[in-house]
C-alpha atoms as a PDB file:
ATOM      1  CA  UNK A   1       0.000   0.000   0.000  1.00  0.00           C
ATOM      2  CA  UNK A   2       3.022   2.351   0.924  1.00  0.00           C
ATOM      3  CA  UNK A   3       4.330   1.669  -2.710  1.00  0.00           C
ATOM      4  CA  UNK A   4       0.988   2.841  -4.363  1.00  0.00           C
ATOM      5  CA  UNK A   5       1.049   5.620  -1.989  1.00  0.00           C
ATOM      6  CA  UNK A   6       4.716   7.057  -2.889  1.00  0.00           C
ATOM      7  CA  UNK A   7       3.935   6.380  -6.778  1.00  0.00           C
ATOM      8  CA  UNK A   8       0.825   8.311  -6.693  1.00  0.00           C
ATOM      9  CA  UNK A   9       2.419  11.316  -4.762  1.00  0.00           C
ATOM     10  CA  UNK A  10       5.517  10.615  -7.520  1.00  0.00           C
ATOM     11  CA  UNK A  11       2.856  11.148 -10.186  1.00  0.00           C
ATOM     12  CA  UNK A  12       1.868  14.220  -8.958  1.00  0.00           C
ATOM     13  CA  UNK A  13       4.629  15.847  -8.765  1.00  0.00           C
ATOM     14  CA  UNK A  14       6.526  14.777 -11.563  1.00  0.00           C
ATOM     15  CA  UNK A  15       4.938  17.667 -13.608  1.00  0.00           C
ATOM     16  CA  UNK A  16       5.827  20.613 -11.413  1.00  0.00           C
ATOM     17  CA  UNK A  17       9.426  18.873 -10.477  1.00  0.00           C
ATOM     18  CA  UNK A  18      10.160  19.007 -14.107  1.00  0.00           C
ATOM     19  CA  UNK A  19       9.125  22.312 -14.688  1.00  0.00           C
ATOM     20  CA  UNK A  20      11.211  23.410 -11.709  1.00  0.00           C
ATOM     21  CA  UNK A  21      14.089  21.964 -12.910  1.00  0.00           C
ATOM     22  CA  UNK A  22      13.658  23.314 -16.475  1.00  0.00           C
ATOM     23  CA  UNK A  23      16.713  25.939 -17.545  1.00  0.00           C
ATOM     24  CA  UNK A  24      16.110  29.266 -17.053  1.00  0.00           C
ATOM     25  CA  UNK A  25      15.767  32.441 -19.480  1.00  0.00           C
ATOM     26  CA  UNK A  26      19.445  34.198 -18.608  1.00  0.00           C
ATOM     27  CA  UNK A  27      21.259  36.496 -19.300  1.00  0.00           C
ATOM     28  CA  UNK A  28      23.980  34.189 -20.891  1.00  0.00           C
ATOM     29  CA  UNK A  29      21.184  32.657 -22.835  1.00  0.00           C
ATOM     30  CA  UNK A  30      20.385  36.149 -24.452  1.00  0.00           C
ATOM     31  CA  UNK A  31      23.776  36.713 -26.097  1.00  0.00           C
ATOM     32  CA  UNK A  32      22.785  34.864 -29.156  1.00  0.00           C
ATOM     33  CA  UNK A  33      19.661  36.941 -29.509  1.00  0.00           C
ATOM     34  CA  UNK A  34      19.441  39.478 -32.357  1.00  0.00           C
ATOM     35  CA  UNK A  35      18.054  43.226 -31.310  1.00  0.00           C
ATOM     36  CA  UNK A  36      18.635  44.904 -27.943  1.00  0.00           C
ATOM     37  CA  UNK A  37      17.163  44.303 -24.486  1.00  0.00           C
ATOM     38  CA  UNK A  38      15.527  46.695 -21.939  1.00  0.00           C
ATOM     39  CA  UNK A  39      14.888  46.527 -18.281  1.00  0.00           C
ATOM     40  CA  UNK A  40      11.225  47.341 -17.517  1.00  0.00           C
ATOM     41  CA  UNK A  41       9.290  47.545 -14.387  1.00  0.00           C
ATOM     42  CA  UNK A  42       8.289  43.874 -14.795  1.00  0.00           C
ATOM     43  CA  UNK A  43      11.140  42.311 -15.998  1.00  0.00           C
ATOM     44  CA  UNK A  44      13.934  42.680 -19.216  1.00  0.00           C
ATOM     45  CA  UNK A  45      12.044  42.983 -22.115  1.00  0.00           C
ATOM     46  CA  UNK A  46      13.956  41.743 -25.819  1.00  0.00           C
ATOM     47  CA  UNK A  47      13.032  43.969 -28.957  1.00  0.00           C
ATOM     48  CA  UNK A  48      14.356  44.292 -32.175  1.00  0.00           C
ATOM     49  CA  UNK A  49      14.252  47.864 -34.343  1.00  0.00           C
ATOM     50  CA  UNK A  50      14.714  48.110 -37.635  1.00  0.00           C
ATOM     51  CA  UNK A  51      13.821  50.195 -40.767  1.00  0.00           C
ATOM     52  CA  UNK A  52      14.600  53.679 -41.798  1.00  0.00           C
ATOM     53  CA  UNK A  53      14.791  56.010 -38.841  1.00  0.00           C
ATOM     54  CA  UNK A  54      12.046  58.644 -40.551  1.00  0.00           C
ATOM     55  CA  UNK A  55       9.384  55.704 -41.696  1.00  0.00           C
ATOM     56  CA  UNK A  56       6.508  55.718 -40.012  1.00  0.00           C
ATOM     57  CA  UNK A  57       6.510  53.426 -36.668  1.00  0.00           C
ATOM     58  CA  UNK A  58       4.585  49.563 -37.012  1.00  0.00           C
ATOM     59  CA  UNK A  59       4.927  47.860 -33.771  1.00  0.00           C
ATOM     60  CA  UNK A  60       3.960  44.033 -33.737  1.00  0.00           C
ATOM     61  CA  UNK A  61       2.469  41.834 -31.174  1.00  0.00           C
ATOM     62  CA  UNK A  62       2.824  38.018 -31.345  1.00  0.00           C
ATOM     63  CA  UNK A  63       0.784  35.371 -30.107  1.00  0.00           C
ATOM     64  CA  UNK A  64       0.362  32.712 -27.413  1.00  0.00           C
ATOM     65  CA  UNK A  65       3.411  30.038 -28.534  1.00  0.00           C
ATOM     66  CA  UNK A  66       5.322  32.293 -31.115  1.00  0.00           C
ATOM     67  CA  UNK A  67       7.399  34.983 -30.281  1.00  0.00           C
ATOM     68  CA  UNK A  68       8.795  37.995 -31.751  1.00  0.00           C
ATOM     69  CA  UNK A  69      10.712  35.391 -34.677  1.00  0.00           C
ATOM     70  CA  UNK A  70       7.300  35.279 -35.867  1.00  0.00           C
ATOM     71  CA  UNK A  71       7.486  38.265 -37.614  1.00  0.00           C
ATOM     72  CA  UNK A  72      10.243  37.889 -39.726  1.00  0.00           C
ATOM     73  CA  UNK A  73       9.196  37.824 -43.095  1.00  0.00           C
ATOM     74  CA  UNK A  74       5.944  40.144 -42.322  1.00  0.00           C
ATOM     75  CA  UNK A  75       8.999  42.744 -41.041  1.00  0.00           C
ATOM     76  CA  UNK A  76      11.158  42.131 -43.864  1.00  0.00           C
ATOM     77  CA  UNK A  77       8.376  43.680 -46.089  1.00  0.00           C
ATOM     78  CA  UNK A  78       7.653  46.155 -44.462  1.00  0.00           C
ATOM     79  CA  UNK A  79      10.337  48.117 -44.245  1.00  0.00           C
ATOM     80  CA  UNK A  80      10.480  47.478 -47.753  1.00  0.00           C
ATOM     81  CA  UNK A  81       7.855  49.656 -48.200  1.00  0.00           C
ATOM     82  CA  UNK A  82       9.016  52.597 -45.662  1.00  0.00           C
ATOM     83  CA  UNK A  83       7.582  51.928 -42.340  1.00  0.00           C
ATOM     84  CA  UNK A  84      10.201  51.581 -39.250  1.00  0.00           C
ATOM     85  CA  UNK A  85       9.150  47.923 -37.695  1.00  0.00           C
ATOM     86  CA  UNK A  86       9.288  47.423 -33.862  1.00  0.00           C
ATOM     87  CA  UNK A  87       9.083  43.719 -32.690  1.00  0.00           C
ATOM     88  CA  UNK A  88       9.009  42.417 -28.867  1.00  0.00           C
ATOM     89  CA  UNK A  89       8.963  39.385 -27.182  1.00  0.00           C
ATOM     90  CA  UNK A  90       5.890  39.257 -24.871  1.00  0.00           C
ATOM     91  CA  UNK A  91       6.725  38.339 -20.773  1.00  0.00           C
ATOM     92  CA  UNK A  92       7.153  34.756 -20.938  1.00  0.00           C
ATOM     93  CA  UNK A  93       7.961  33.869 -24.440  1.00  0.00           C
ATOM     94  CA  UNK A  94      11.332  33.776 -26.324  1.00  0.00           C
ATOM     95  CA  UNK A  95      14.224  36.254 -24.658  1.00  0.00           C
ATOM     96  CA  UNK A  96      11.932  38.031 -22.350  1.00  0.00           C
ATOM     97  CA  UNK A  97      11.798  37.643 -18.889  1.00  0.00           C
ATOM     98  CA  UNK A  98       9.019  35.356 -17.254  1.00  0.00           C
ATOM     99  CA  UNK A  99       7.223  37.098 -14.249  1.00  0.00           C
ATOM    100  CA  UNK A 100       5.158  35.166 -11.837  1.00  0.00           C
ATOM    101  CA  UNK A 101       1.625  37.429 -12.564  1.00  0.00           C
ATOM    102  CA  UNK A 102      -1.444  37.057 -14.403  1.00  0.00           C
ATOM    103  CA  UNK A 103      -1.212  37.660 -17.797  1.00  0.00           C
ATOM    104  CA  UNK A 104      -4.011  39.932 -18.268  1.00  0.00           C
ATOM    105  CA  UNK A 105      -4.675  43.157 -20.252  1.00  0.00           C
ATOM    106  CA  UNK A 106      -3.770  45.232 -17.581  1.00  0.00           C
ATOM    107  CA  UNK A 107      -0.390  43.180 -17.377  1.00  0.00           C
ATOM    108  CA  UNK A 108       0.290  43.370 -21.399  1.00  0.00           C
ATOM    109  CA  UNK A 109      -0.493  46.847 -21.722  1.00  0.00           C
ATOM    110  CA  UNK A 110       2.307  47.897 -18.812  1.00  0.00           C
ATOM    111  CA  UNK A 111       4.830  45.823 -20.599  1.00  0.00           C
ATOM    112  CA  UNK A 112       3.769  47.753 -23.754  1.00  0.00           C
ATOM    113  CA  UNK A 113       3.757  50.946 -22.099  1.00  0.00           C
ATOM    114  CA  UNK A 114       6.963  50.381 -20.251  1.00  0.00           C
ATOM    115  CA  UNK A 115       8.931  49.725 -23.784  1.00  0.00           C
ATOM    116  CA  UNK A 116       7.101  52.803 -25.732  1.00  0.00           C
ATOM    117  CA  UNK A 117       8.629  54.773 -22.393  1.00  0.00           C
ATOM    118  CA  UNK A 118      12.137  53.148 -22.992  1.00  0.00           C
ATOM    119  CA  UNK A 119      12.410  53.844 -26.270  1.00  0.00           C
ATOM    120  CA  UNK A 120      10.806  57.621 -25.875  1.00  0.00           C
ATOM    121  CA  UNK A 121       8.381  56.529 -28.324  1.00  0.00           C
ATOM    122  CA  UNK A 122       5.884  59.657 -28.290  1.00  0.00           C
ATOM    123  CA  UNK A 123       4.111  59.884 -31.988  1.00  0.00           C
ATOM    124  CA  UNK A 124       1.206  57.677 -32.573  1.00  0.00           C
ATOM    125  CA  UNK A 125       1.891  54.762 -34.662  1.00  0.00           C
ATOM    126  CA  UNK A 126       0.312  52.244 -36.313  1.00  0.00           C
ATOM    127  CA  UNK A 127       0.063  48.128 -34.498  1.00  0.00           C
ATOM    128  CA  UNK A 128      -0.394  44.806 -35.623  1.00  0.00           C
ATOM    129  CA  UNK A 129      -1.103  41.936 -33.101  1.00  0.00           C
ATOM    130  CA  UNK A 130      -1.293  38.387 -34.103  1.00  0.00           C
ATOM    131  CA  UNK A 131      -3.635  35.698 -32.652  1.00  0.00           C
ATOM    132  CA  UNK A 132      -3.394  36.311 -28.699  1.00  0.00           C
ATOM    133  CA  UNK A 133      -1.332  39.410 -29.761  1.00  0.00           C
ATOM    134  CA  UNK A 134      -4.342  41.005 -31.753  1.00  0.00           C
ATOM    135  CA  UNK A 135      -6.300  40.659 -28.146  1.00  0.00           C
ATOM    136  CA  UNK A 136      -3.261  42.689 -26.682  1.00  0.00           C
ATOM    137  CA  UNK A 137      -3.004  45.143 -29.082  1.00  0.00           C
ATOM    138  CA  UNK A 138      -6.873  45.738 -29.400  1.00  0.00           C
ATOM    139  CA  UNK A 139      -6.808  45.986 -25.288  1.00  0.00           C
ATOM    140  CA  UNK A 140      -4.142  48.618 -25.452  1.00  0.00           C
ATOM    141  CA  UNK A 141      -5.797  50.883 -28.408  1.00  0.00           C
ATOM    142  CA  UNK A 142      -9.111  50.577 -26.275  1.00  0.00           C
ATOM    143  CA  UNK A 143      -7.234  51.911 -23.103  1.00  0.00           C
ATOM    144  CA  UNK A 144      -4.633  54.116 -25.385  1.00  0.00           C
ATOM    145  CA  UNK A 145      -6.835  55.354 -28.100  1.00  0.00           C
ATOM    146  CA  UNK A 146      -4.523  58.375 -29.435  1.00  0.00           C
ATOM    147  CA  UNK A 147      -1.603  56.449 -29.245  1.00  0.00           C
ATOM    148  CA  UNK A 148      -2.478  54.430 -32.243  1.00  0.00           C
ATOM    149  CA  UNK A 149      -3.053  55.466 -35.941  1.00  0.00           C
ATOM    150  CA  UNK A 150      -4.420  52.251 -37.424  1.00  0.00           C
ATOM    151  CA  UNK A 151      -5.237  48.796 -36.551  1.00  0.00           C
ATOM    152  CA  UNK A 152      -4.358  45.441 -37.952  1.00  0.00           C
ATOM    153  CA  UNK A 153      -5.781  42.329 -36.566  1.00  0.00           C
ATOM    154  CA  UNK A 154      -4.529  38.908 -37.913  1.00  0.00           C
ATOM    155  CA  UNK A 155      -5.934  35.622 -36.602  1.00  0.00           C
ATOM    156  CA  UNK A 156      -7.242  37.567 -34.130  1.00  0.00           C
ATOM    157  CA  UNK A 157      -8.423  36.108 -30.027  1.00  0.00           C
ATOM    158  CA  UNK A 158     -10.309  38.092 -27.772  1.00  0.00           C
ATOM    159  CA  UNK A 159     -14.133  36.970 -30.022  1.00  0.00           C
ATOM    160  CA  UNK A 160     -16.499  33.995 -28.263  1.00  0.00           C
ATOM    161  CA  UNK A 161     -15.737  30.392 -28.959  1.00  0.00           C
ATOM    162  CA  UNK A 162     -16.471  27.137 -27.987  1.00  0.00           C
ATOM    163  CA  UNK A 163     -13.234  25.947 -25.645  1.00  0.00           C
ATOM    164  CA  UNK A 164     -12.303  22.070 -25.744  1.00  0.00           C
ATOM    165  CA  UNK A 165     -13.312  20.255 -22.360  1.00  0.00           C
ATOM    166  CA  UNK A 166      -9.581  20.155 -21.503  1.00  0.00           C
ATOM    167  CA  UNK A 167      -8.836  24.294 -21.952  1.00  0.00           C
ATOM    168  CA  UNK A 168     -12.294  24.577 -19.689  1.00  0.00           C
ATOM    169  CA  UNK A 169     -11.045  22.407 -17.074  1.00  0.00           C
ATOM    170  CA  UNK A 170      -6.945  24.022 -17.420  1.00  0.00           C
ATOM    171  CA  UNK A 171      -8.236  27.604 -17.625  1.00  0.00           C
ATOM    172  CA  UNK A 172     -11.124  27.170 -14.380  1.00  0.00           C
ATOM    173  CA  UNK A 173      -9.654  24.067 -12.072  1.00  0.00           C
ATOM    174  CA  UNK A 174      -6.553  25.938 -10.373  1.00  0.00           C
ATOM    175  CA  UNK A 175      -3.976  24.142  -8.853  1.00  0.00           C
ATOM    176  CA  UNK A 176      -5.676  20.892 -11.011  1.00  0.00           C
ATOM    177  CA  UNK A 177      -5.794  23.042 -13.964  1.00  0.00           C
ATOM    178  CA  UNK A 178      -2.077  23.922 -13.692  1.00  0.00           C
ATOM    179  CA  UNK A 179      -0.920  20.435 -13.428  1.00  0.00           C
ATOM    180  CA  UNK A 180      -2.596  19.079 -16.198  1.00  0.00           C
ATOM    181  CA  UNK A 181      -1.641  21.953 -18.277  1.00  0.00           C
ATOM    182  CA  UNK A 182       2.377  21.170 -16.950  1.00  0.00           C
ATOM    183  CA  UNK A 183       1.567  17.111 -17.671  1.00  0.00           C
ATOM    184  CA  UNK A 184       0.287  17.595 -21.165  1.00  0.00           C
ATOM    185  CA  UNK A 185       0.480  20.952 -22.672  1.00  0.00           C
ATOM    186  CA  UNK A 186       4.117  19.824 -24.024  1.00  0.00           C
ATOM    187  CA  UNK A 187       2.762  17.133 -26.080  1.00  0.00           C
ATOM    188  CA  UNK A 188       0.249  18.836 -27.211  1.00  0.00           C
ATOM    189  CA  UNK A 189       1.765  21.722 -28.550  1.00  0.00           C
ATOM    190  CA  UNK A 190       4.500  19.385 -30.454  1.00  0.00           C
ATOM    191  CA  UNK A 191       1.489  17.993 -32.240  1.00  0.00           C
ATOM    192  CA  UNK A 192       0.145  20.942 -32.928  1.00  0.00           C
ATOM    193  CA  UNK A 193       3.370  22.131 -34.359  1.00  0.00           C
ATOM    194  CA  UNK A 194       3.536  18.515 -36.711  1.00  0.00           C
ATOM    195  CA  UNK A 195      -0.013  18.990 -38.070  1.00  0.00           C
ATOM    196  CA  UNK A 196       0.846  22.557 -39.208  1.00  0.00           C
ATOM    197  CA  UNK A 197       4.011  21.702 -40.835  1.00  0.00           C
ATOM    198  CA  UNK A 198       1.822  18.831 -42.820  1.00  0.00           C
ATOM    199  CA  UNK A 199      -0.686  20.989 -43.761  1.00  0.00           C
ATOM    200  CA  UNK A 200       0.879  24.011 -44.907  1.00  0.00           C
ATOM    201  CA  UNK A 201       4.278  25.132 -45.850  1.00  0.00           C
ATOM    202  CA  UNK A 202       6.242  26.443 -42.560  1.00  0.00           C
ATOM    203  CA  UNK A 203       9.113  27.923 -42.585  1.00  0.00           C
ATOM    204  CA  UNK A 204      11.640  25.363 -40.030  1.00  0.00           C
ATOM    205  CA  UNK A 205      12.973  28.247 -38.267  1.00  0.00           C
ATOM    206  CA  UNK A 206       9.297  28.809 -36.765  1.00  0.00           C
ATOM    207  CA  UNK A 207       8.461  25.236 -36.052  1.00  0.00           C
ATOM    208  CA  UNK A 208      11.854  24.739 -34.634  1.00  0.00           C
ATOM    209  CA  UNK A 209      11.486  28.208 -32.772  1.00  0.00           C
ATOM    210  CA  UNK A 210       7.994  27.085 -31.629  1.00  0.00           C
ATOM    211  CA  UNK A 211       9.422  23.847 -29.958  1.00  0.00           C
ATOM    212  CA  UNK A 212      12.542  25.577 -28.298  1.00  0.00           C
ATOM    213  CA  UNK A 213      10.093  27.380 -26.194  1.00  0.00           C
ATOM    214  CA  UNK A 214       9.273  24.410 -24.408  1.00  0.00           C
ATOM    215  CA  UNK A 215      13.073  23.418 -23.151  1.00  0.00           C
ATOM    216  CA  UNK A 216      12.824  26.786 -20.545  1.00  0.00           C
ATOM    217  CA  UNK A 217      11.180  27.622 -17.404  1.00  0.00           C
ATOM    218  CA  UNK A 218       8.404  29.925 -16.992  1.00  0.00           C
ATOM    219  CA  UNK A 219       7.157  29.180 -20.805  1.00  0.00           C
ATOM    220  CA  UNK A 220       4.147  26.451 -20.101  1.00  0.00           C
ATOM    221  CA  UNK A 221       3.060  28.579 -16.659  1.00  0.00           C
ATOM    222  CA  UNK A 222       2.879  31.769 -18.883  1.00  0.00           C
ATOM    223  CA  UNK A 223       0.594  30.282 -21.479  1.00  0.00           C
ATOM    224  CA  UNK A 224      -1.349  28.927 -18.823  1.00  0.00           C
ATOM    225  CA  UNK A 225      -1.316  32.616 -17.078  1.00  0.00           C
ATOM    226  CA  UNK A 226      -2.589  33.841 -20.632  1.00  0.00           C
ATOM    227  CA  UNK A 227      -5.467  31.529 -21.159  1.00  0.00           C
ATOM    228  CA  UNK A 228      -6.894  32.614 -17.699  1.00  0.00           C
ATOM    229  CA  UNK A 229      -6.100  36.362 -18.040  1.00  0.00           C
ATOM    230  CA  UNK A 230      -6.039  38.016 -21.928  1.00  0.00           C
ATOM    231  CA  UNK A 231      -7.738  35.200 -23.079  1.00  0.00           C
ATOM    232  CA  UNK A 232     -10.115  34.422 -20.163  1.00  0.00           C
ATOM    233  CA  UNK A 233     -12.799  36.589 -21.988  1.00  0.00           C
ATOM    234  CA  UNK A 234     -14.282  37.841 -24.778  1.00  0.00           C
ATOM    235  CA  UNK A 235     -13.173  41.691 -25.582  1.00  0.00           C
ATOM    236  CA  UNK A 236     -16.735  42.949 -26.518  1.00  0.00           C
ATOM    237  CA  UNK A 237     -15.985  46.023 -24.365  1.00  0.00           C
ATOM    238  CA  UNK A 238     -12.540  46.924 -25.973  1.00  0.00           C
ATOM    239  CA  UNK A 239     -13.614  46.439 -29.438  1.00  0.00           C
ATOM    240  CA  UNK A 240     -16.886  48.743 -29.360  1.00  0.00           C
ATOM    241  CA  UNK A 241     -15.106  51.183 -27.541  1.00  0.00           C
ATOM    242  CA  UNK A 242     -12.528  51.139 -30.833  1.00  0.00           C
ATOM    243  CA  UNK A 243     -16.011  51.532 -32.501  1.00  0.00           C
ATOM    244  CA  UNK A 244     -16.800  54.686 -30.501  1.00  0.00           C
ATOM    245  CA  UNK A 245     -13.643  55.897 -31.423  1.00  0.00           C
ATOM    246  CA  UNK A 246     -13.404  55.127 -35.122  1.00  0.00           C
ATOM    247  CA  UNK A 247     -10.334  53.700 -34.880  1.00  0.00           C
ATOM    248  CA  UNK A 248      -9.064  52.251 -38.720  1.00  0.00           C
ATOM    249  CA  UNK A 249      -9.517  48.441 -38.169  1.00  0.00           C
ATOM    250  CA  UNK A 250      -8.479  45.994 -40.354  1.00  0.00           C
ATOM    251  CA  UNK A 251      -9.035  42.036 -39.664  1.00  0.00           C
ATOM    252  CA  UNK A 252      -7.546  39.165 -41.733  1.00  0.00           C
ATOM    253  CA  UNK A 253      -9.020  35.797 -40.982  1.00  0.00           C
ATOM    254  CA  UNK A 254      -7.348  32.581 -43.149  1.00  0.00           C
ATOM    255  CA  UNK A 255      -9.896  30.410 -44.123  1.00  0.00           C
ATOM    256  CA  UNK A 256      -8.738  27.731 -42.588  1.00  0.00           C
ATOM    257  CA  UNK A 257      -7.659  28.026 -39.832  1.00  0.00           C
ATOM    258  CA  UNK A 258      -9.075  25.995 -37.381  1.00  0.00           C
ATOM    259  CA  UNK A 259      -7.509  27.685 -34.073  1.00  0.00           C
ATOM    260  CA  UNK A 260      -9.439  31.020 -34.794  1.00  0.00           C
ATOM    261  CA  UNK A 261     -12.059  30.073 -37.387  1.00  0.00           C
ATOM    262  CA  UNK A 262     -13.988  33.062 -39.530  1.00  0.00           C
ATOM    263  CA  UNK A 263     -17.043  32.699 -37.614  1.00  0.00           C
ATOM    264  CA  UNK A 264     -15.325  35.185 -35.256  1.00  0.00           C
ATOM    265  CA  UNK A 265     -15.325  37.752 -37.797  1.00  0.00           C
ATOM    266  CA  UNK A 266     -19.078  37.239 -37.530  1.00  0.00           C
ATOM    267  CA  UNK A 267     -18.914  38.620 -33.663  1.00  0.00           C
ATOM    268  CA  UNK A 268     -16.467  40.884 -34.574  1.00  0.00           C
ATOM    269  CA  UNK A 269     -18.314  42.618 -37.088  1.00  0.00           C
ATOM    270  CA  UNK A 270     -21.392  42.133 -34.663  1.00  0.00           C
ATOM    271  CA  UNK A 271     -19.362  44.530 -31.872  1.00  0.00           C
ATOM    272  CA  UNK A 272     -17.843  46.719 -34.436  1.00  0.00           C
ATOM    273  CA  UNK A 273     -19.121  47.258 -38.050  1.00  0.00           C
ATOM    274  CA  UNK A 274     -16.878  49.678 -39.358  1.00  0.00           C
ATOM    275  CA  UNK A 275     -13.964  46.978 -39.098  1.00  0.00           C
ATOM    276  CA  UNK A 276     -12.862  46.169 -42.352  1.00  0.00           C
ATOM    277  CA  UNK A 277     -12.508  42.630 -42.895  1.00  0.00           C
ATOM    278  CA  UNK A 278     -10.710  40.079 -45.320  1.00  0.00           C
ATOM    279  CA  UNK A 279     -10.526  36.363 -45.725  1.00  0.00           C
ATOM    280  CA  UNK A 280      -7.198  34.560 -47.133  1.00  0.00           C
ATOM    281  CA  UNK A 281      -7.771  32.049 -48.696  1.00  0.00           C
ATOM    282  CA  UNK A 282      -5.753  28.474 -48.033  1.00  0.00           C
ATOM    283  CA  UNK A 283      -4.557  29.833 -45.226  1.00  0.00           C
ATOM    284  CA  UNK A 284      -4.686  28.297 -41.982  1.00  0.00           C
ATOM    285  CA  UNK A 285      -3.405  30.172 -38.061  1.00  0.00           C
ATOM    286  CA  UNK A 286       0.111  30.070 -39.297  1.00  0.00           C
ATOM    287  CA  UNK A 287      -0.428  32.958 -41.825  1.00  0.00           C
ATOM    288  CA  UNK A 288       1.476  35.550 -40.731  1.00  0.00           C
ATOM    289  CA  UNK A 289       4.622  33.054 -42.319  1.00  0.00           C
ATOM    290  CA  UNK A 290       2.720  30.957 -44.563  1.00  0.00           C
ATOM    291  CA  UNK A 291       1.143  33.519 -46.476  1.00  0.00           C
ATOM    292  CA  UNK A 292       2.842  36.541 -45.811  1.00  0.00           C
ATOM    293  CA  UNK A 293       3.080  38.210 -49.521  1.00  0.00           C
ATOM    294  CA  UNK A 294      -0.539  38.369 -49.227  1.00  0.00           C
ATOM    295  CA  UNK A 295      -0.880  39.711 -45.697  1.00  0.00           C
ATOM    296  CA  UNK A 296       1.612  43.130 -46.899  1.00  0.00           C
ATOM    297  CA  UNK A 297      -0.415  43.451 -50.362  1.00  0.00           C
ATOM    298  CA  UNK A 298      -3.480  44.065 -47.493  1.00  0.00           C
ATOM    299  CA  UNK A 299      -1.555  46.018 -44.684  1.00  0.00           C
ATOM    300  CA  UNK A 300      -0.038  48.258 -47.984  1.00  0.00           C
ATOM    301  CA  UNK A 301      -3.650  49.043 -49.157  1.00  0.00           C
ATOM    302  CA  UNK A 302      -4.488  49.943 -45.599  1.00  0.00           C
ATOM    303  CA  UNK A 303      -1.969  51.889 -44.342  1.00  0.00           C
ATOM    304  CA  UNK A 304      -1.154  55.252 -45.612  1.00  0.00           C
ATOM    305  CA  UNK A 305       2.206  54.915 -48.031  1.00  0.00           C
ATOM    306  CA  UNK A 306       4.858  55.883 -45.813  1.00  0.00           C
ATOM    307  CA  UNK A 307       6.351  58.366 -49.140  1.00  0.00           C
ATOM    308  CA  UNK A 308       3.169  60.497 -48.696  1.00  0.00           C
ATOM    309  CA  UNK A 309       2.009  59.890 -44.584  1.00  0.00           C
ATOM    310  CA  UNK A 310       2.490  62.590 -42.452  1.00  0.00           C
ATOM    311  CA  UNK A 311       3.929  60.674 -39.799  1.00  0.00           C
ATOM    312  CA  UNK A 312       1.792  60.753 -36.333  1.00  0.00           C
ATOM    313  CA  UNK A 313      -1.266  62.495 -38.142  1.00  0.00           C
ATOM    314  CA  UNK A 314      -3.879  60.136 -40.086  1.00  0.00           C
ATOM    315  CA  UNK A 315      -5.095  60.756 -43.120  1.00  0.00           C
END
C-alpha cells in the first residue's frame, strides 16, 4: 500500500518537479539573440528595431506560442515599403523575462507601455497583433486610443468560442488546472506544431522556434497565465469602444484556420461594423509566415504609403 502511496504522490509531482528543474531564461542565454534588451518595471524585455529612422513606426504583437521570430518575413516587407518595424517578445515567451503574474490586459499593456517609455516613443503609430497578440493590441488601443493610428488584426483572439473540455477544465480548475496543463500541454503543442508543418508550408525556423520554447522555465506557466487572463474573456468592451472611437480596423481571418475560425469575424463585425474585414484564402493560423506576400499586399492598401504619410497624423 506504501508503494501505491509514494507512486501516486511521484505522479503528482513529476509535472511541477520538471518544470522546476527546467533551464532558465538568462542572461547568458540572451547573447545569441538578435536586437537589444531593456529593463522594464516587470522584468527585461527583448526587442528588435529596424527600418529607416524617418518611416513611419509599425509595432507588432505576437501570439500565445510564437514569439517575436514570428514576424520575420511580415517585417522584412515592411520596411520594404518605408515603415520603421518594432518587434518584442511578450513576458514569458522567447528572450523576455518570465514574471510570476497574471497575464491579463492590464499586465500586457504595462509591458507595452513600459517599452514605448524606454524607447521615448511619443508619436502615434500604427500596431499589428497576431492571434493572442491582436487581443493585446486591441486591449491597449481601447485603453490608449490616441496612441495608435491604425489597426491590424490577424488571426485575431479576444471573439467567443467554444473551448475544448480540456482548456475549460486548465483555464477554471486551479492548482488541477495547472498540473494538467504542466503534464500535457508539451505534447500537445509538439502535435500541434507537426499537423501545421503537414498541412501548410512552414518555414523550419518557426516550427523549430515554436518547440525551443518548451526546453525553458516559466514558458508552459505563462501560457497557462494567458489563457486565464487576456484570453479568459471575450473583448466585446474593448472592441466597441474602438467603434466609438473610429479607430481604422483591419481584420484578416485565413480560411482555414481551425484555431481562430472566420465565424469570429461574424462577432467581430457584430461589436464593431466599421472593421474592415478580409478572408485569405488556403490559409490556416500560421499565416502571418505561410502567407505573408498576401498579408503586406493588405496592410499596404491599408496603411497610408509611408512616401506620402504625415507621420503621427492620419489621413
Amino acid at each position: 500500500m506504501i508503494w501505491l502511496i509514494l507512486i501516486l504522490a511521484a505522479t503528482a509531482a513529476a509535472p511541477f518537479v520538471i518544470e522546476h528543474y527546467r533551464p532558465k531564461m538568462t542572461d547568458g542565454r540572451r547573447g545569441s539573440a538578435p536586437g537589444q534588451f531593456a529593463e522594464l518595471s516587470q522584468g527585461v524585455t527583448h526587442y528588435h528595431l529596424s527600418g529607416p529612422t524617418e518611416g513611419p513606426l509599425v509595432m507588432c504583437v505576437h501570439g500565445l506560442t510564437t514569439p517575436s521570430f514570428v514576424w520575420g518575413a511580415l517585417t522584412k516587407g515592411l520596411v520594404a515599403m518605408g515603415f520603421r518595424v518594432l518587434v518584442y517578445d511578450l513576458y514569458g515567451r522567447g528572450f523576455s523575462d518570465r514574471p510570476d503574474s497574471l497575464h491579463d490586459k492590464v499586465f500586457f499593456n504595462q509591458q507595452l507601455d513600459d517599452l514605448l517609455v524606454h524607447l521615448s516613443i511619443e508619436e502615434p503609430f500604427h500596431l499589428i497583433g497576431y492571434s493572442m497578440g491582436g487581443a493585446v493590441a486591441a486591449g491597449f488601443t481601447a485603453t490608449h486610443p490616441t496612441r495608435v493610428r491604425r489597426l491590424v488584426l490577424l488571426a485575431s483572439a479576444g471573439m467567443t468560442r467554444a473551448d475544448a473540455p480540456i482548456v475549460r477544465f486548465i483555464r477554471d480548475r486551479g492548482l488541477a488546472g495547472k498540473w494538467l496543463m504542466l503534464a500535457v500541454y508539451p505534447t500537445m503543442l509538439r502535435r500541434g506544431i507537426k499537423a501545421e508543418k503537414s498541412q501548410h508550408a512552414v518555414p523550419a525556423q518557426i516550427s523549430e522556434g515554436q518547440e525551443f520554447q518548451l526546453i525553458f522555465q516559466g514558458f508552459v506557466p505563462a501560457v497557462l497565465s494567458s489563457l486565464r487572463g487576456i484570453l479568459g474573456r471575450p473583448l466585446e468592451g474593448e472592441h466597441m469602444a474602438l467603434r466609438r472611437c473610429q479607430m481604422p480596423v483591419l481584420a484578416l481571418w485565413g480560411a482555414d484556420d481551425d484555431v481562430i475560425p472566420t465565424s469570429a469575424m461574424g462577432q467581430l463585425a457584430a461589436w464593431n461594423h466599421e472593421v474592415i474585414h478580409e478572408v485569405i484564402e488556403d490559409a490556416g493560423h500560421g499565416m502571418p509566415y505561410t502567407h505573408s506576400d498576401v498579408i503586406l499586399e493588405h496592410i499596404a492598401a491599408f496603411l497610408p504609403s509611408p512616401e506620402a504619410d504625415d507621420w503621427g497624423h492620419d489621413t
